[in-house]
Protein backbone atom coordinates (compact mmCIF):
# COMPACT_ATOMS: atom_id res chain seq x y z
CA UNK A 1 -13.99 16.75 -9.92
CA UNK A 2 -10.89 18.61 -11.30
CA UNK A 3 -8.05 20.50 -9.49
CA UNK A 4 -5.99 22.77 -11.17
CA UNK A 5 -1.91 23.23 -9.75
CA UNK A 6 -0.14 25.90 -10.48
CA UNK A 7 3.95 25.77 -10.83
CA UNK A 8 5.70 26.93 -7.86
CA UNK A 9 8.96 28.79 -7.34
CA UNK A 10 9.81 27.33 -4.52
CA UNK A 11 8.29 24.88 -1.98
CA UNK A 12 9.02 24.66 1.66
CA UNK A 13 6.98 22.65 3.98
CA UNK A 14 6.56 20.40 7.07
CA UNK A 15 3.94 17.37 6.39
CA UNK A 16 2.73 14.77 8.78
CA UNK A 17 1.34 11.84 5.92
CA UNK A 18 -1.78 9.44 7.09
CA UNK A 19 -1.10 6.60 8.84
CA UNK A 20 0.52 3.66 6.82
CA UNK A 21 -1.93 1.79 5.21
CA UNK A 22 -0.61 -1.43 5.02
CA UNK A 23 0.63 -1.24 9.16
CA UNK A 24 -3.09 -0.20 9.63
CA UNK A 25 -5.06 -2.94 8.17
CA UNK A 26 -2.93 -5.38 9.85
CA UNK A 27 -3.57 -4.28 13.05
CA UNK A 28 -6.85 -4.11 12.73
CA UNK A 29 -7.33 -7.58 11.39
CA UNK A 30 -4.72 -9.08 13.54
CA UNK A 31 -6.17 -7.63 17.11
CA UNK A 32 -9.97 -8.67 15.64
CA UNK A 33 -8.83 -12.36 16.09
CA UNK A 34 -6.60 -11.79 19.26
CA UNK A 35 -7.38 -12.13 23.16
CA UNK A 36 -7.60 -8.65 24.19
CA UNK A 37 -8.20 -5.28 23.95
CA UNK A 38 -5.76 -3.10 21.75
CA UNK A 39 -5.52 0.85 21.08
CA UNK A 40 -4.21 1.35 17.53
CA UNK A 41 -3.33 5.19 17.46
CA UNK A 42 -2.98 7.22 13.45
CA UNK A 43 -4.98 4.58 11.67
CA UNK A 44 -4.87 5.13 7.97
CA UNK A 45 -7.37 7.37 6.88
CA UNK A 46 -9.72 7.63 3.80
CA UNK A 47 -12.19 4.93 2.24
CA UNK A 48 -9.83 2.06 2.35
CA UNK A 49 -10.13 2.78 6.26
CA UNK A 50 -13.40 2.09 6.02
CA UNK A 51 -13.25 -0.81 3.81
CA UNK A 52 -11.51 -2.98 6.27
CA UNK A 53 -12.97 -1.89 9.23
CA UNK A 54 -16.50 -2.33 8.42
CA UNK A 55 -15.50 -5.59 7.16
CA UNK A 56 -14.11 -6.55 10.74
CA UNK A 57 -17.48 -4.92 11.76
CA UNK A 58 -19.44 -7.24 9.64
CA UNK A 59 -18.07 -10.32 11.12
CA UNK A 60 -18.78 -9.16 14.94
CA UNK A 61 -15.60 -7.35 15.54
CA UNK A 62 -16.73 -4.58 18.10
CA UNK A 63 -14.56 -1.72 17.26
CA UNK A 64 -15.17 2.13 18.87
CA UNK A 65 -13.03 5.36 18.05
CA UNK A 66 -11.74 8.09 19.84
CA UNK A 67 -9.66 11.26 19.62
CA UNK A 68 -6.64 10.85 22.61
CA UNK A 69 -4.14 13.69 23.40
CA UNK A 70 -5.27 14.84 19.15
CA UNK A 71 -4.50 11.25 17.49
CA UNK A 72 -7.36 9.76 16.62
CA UNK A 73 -7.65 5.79 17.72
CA UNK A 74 -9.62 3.18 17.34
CA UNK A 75 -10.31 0.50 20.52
CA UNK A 76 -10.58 -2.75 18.96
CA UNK A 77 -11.92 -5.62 20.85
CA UNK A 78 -10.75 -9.46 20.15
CA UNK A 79 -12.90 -12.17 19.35
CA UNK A 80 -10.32 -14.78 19.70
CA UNK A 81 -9.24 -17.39 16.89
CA UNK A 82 -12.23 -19.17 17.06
CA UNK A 83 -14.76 -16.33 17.97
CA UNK A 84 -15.81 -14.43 14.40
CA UNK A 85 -19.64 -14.69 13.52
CA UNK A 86 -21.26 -15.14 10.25
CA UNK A 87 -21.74 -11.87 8.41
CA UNK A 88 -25.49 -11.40 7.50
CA UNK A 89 -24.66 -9.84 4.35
CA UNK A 90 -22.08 -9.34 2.32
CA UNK A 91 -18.67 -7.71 2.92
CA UNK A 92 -17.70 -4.40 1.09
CA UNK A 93 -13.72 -4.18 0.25
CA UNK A 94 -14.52 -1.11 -1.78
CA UNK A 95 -11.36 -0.40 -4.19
CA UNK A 96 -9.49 -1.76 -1.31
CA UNK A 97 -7.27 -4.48 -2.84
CA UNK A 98 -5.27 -5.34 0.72
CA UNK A 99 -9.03 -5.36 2.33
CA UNK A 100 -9.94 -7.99 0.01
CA UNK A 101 -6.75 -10.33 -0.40
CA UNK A 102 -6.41 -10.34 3.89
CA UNK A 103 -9.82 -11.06 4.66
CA UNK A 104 -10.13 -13.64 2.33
CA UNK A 105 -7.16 -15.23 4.29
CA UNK A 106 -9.43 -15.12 6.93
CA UNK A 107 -12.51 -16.35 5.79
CA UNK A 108 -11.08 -19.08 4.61
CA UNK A 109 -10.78 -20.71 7.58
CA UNK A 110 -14.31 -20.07 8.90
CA UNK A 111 -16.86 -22.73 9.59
CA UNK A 112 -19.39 -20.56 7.95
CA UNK A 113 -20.60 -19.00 4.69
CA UNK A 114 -19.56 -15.37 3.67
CA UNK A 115 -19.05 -13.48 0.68
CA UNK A 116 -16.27 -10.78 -0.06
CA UNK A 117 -17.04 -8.21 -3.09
CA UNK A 118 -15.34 -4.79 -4.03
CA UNK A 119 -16.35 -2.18 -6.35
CA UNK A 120 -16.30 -2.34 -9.99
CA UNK A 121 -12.86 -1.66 -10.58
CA UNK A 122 -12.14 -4.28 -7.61
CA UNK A 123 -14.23 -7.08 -9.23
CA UNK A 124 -12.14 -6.90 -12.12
CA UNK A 125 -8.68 -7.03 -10.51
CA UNK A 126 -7.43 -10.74 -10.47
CA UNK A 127 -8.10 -12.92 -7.28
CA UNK A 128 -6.84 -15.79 -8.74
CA UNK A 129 -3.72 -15.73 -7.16
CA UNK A 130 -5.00 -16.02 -4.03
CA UNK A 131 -7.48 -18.59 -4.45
CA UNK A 132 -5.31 -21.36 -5.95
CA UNK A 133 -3.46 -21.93 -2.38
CA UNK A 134 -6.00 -21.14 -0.23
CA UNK A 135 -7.75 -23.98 -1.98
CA UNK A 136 -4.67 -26.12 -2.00
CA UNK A 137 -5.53 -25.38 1.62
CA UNK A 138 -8.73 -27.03 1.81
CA UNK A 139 -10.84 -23.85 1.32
CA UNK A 140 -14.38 -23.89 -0.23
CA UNK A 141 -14.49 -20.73 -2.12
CA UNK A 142 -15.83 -19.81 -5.58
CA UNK A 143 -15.66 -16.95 -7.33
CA UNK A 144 -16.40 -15.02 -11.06
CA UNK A 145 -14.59 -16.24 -13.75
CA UNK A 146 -13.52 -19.42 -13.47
CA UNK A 147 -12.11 -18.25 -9.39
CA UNK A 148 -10.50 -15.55 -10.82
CA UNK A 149 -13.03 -12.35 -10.04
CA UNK A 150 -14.73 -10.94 -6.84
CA UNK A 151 -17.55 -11.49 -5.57
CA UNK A 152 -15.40 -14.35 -3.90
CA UNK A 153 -18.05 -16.74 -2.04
CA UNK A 154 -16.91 -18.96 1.17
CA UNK A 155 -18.34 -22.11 2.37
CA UNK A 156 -16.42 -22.83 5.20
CA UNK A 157 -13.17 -25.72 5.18
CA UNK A 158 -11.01 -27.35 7.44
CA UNK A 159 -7.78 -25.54 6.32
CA UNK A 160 -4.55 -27.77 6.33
CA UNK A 161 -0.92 -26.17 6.12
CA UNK A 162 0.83 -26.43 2.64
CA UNK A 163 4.14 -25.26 1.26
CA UNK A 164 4.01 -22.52 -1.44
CA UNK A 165 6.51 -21.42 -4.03
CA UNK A 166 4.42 -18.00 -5.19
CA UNK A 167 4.87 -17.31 -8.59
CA UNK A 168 5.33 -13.33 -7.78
CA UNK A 169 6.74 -11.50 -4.91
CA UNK A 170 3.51 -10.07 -3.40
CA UNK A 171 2.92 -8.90 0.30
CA UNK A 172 -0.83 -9.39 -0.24
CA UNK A 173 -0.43 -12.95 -0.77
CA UNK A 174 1.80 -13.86 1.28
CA UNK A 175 -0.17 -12.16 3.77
CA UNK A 176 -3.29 -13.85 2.76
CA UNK A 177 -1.57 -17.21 2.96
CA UNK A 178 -0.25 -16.54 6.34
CA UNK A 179 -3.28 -15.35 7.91
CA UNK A 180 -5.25 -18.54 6.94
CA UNK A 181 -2.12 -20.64 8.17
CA UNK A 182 -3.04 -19.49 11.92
CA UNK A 183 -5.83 -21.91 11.56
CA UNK A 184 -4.41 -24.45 9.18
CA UNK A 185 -3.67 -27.95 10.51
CA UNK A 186 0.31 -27.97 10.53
CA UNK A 187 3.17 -25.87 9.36
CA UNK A 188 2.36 -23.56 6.08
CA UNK A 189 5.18 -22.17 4.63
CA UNK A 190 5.57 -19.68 1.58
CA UNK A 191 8.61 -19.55 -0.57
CA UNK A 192 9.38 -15.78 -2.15
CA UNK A 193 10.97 -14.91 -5.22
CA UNK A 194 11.99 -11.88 -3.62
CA UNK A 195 11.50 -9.57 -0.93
CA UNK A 196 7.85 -7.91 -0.06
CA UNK A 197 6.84 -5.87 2.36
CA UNK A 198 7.07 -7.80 5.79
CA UNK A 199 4.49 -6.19 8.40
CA UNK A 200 2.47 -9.19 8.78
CA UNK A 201 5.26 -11.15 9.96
CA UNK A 202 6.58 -8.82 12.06
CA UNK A 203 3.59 -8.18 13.92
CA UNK A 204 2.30 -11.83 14.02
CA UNK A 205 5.72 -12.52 15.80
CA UNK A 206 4.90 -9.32 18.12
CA UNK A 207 1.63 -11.21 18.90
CA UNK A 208 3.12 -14.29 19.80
CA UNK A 209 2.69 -16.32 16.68
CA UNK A 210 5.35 -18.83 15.77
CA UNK A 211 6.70 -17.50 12.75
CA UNK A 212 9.78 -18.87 11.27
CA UNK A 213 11.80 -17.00 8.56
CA UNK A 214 14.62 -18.67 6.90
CA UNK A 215 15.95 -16.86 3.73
CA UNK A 216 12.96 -16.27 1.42
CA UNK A 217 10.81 -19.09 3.32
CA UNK A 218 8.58 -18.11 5.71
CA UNK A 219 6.54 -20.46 7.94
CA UNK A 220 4.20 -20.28 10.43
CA UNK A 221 2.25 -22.74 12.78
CA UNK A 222 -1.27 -22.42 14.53
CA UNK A 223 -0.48 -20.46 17.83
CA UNK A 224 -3.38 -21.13 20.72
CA UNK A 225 -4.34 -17.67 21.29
CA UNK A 226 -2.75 -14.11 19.83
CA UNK A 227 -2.19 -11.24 22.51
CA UNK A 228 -3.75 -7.86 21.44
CA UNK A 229 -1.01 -5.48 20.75
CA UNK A 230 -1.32 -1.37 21.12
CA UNK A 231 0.44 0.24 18.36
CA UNK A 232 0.85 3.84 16.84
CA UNK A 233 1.00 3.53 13.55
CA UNK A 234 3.78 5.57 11.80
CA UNK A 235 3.11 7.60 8.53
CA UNK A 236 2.57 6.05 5.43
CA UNK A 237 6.15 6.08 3.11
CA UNK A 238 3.82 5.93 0.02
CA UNK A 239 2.23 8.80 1.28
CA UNK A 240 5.38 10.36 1.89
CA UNK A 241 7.28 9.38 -1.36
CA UNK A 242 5.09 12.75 -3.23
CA UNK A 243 7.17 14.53 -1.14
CA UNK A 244 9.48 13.45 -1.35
CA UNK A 245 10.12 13.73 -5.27
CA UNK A 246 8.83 16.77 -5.27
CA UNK A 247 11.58 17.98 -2.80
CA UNK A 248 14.31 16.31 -4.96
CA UNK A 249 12.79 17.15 -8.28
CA UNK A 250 11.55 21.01 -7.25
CA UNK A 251 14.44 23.06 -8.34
CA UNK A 252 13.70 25.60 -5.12
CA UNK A 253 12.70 23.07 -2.23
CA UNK A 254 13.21 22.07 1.19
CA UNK A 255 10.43 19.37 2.86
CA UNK A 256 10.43 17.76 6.06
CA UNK A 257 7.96 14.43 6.08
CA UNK A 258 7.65 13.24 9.66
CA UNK A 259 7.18 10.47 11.86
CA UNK A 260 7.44 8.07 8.51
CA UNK A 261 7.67 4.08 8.50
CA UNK A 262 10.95 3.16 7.59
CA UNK A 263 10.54 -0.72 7.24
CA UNK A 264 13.49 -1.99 5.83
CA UNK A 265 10.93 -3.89 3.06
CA UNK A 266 9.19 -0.51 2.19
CA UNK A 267 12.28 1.70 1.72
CA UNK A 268 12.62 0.74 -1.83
CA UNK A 269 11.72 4.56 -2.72
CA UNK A 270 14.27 5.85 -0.37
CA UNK A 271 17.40 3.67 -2.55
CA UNK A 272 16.15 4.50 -5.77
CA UNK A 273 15.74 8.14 -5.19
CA UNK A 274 19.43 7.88 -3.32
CA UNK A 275 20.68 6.76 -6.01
CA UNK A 276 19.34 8.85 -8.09
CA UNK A 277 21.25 11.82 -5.99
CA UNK A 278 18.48 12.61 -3.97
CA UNK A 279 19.51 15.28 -0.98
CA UNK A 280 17.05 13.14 1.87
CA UNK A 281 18.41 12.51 5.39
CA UNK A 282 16.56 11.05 7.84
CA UNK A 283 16.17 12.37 11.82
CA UNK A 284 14.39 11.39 15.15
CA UNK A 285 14.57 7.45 14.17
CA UNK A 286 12.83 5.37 16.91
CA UNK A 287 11.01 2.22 17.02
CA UNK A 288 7.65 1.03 18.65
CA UNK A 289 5.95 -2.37 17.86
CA UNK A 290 8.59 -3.64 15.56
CA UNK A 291 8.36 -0.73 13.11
CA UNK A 292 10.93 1.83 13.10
CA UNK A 293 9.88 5.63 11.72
CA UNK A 294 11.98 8.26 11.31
CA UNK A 295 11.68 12.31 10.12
CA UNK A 296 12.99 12.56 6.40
CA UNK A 297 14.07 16.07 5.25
CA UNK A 298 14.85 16.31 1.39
CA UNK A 299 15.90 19.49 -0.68
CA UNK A 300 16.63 19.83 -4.19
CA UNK A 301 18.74 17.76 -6.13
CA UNK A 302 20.35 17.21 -8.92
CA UNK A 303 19.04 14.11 -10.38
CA UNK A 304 20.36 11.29 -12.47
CA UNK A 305 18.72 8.49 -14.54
CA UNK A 306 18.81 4.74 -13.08
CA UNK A 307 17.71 1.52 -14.41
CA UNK A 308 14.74 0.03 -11.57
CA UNK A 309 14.04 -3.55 -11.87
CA UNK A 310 14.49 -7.03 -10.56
CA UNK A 311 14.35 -7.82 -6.78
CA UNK A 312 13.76 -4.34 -5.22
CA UNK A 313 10.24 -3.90 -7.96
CA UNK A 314 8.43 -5.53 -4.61
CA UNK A 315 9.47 -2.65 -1.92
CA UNK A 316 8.78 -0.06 -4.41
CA UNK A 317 6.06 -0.77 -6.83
CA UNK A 318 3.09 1.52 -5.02
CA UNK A 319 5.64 4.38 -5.69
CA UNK A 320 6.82 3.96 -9.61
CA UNK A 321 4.30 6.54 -10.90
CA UNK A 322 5.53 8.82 -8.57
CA UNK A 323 9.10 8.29 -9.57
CA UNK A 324 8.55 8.43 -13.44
CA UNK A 325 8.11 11.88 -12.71
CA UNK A 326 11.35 12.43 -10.96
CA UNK A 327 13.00 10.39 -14.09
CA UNK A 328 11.64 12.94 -16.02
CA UNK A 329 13.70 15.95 -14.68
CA UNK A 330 16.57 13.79 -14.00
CA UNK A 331 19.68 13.63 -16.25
CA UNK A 332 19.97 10.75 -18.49
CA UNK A 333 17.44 7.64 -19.08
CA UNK A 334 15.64 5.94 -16.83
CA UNK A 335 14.01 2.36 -17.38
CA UNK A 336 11.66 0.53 -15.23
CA UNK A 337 11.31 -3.13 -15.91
CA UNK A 338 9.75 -6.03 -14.41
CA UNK A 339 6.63 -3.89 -13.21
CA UNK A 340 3.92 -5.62 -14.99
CA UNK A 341 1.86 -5.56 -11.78
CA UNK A 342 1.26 -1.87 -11.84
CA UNK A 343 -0.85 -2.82 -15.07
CA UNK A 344 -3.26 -4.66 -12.85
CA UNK A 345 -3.69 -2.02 -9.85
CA UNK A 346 -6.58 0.67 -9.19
CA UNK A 347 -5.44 2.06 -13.27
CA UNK A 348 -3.30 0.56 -15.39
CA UNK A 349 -0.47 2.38 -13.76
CA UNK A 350 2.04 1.72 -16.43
CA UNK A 351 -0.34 3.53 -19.18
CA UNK A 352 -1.71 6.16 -17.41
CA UNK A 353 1.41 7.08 -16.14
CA UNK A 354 3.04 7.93 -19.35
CA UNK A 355 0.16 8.99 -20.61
CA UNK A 356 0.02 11.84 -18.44
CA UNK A 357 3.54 12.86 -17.94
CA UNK A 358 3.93 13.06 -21.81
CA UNK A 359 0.94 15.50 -22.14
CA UNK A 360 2.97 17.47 -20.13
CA UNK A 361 6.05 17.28 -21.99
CA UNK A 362 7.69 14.38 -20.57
CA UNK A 363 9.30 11.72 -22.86
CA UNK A 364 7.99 8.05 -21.65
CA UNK A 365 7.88 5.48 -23.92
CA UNK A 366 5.66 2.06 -22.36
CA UNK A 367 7.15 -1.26 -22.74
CA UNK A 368 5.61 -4.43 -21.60
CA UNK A 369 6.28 -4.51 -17.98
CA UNK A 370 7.42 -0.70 -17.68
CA UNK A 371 8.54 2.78 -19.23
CA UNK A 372 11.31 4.09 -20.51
CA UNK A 373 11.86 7.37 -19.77
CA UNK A 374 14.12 10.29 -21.27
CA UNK A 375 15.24 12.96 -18.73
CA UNK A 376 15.83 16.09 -18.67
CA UNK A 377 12.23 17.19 -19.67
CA UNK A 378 10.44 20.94 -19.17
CA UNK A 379 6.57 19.97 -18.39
CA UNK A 380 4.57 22.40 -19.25
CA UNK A 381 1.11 22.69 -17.59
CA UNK A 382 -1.45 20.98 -19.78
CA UNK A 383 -5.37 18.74 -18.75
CA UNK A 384 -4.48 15.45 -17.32
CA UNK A 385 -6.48 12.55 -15.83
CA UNK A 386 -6.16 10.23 -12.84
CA UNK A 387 -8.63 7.58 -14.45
CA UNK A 388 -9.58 7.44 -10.83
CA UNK A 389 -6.64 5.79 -9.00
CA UNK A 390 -5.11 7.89 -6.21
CA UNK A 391 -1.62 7.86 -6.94
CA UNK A 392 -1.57 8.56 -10.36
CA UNK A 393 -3.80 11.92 -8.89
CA UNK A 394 -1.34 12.70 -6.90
CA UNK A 395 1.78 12.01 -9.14
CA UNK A 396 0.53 13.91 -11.83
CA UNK A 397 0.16 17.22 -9.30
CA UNK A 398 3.82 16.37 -7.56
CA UNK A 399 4.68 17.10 -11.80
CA UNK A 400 1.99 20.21 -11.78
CA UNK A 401 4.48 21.90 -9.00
CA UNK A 402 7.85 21.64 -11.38
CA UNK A 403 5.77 22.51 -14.63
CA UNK A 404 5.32 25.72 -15.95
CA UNK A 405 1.65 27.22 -16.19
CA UNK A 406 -1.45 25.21 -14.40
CA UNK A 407 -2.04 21.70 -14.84
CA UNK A 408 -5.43 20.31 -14.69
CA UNK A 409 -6.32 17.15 -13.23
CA UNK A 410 -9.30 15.17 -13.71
CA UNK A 411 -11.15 12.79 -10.93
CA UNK A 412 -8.81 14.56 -8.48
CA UNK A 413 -10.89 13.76 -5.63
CA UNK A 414 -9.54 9.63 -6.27
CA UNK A 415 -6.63 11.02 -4.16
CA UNK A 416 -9.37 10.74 -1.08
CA UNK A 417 -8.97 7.07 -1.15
CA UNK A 418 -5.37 7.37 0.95
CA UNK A 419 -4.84 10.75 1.50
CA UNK A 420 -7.77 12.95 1.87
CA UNK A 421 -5.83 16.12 3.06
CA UNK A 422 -3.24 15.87 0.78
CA UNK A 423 -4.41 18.61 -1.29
CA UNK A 424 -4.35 21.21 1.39
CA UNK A 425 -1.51 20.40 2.21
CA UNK A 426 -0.11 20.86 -1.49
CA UNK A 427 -1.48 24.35 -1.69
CA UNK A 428 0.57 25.68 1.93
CA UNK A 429 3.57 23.70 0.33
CA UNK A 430 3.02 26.35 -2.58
CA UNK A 431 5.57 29.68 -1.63
């Protein structure tokens, strides 16, 4: 489906973005293997929702939903470390990446067989990285390709604790490693080479795990039981980061993004755009199951070009697109290096990116593991595609409200995946 955007003069706006995605799934799949009952309040929303959860379903999770004072919850009901059943088919990640990566963390350690599979653009991301320590592990899992490619096949194993120097700074599998350490034999411990996104962690330490964290090591050791832990999750930052360029990049702007997740490991956005000059101050910060949120108001700015790379690529690599096109009206040259995992996501982010910023008059230029990007650009509305990844969908129509003229974007409806009312919410942004 295609959506057209037309330039705006001005755009003014209060936004409440889904649930965080990332918060979400954890709490789902740590409270599925806890003692207890817990209430998880602004779940993510869209099919990667459903992707996890039905997964949970499919291994005997009993999990019920309700609507409670207008938040809509979900009741999830623990089976306990030892109390998951064998699915009777298989489990569908969808284009759910995190899905996929966690639950294989989890099946891992299961006395019986199970297989994990995605859709087509899932089965040919790289799994790889996962299965070489969960292996190392003691896990009997197969997959296409050599163990490279979903459908990923488990056969049970007694999982024993390892220590693991991962080759890339990656919250999925770190996360995957740590979730099959709550059953390993031992300590398992995971060395970073830099800082990722730390929710699972935090909220295994909130459940009572024993989780050690001593610079870039993390280790954790088989707890008896995890309590169930109620939790509203706050808004998704990657969600909120189209706002937030748009409100910095919009010559005639002013947006407030609410109740957003301001984890320390996820506020990679927030730097770059400060120091970029972004106007964005936050309000209302509070705290509530070891995640703090806070309002963010931004306005328009005037922009200047900074080089992105090295150890902060981790905290802000779901929201590059999205700031290639706030490079693009800033002053001076922007590079973006050491991103070569954005060539591996839903799209090959780093392509499609420039691809569709420079049909509408942006200057990008790909390298290897990133763009290079000229500011100072007028877009001009021109036909644009999302190759059917959400954020690129949604970048290119944050660059549809500074061009000029109406900018048409194909496979528009990808943006459903994590934000299925962000178009709506685009057009009453519109003044």
């Amino acid at each position: 489906m295609e959506r057209t955007v037309h330039g705006s003069e001005r755009l003014e706006a209060t936004v409440i973005p889904p649930g965080d995605k990332s918060i979400s799934h954890r709490a789902a799949l740590l409270n599925a293997i806890s003692d207890g009952q817990a209430r998880v309040a602004n779940f993510c929303v869209g099919d990667d929702r459903t992707s996890m959860l039905g997964c949970l379903r499919g291994l005997g999770v009993e999990i019920s939903e309700s609507v409670e004072e207008g938040i809509e919850t979900f009741t999830i009901r623990g089976r306990g470390l030892d109390g998951l059943t064998e699915p009777s088919d298989y489990l569908y990640s969808g284009n759910s990446g995190t899905t996929m990566r966690l639950v294989s963390g989890l099946l891992a350690a299961q006395s019986f067989f199970s297989v994990i599979t995605g859709d087509s653009s899932l089965r040919g991301r790289p799994m790889k990285r996962i299965l070489t320590p969960l292996s190392m592990m003691g896990a009997q899992v197969m997959g296409r390709g050599g163990g490279s490619l979903a459908p990923l096949a488990f056969d049970g194993g007694d999982l024993h604790g390892i220590e693991y120097e991962m080759p890339v700074a990656s919250a999925q599998l770190k996360s995957c490693i740590l979730i099959a350490g709550l059953f390993a034999e031992g300590e398992t411990s995971v060395i970073q080479p830099a800082e990722s996104r730390d929710h699972t962690e935090r909220m295994m330490a909130s459940m009572g795990a024993d989780v050690e964290q001593e610079g870039m090591r993390l280790t954790v050791r088989p707890p008896s039981r995890l309590a169930s832990l109620d939790i509203q999750v706050p808004c998704d930052i990657s969600g909120a980061a189209f706002w937030l360029v748009a409100g910095a990049a919009h010559p005639n702007a002013r947006i407030t993004v609410q109740g957003v997740g301001i984890n320390p490991s996820r506020t990679g956005v927030l730097d770059v755009l400060r120091e970029m000059g972004a106007n964005i101050r936050m309000e209302n910060v509070q705290e509530e199951g070891n995640e703090p949120s806070a309002d963010l108001v931004v306005e328009s700015s005037d922009l200047r070009g900074v080089e992105i790379s090295g150890d902060i690529i981790p905290r802000v690599i779901d929201e590059l697109p999205v700031l290639a096109v706030a490079a693009s009206q800033a002053t001076g040259q922007t590079i973006i290096r050491d991103a070569a995992e954005l060539r591996v996501k839903e799209s090959d982010r780093i392509s499609a990116t420039a691809v569709g910023l420079n049909a509408l008059g942006a200057k990008i230029r790909e390298i290897e593991d990133g763009m290079m990007i000229e500011g100072g650009s007028k877009l001009a509305g021109a036909e644009v595609e999302s190759h059917g990844d959400h954020r690129i969908a949604m970048s290119m129509a944050v660059a549809g409200l500074i061009a000029d003229g109406a900018t048409t974007i194909g496979e528009s409806e990808a943006a459903d995946v994590s934000y299925p009312t962000f178009w709506g919410e685009l057009d009453d942004a519109r003044t």
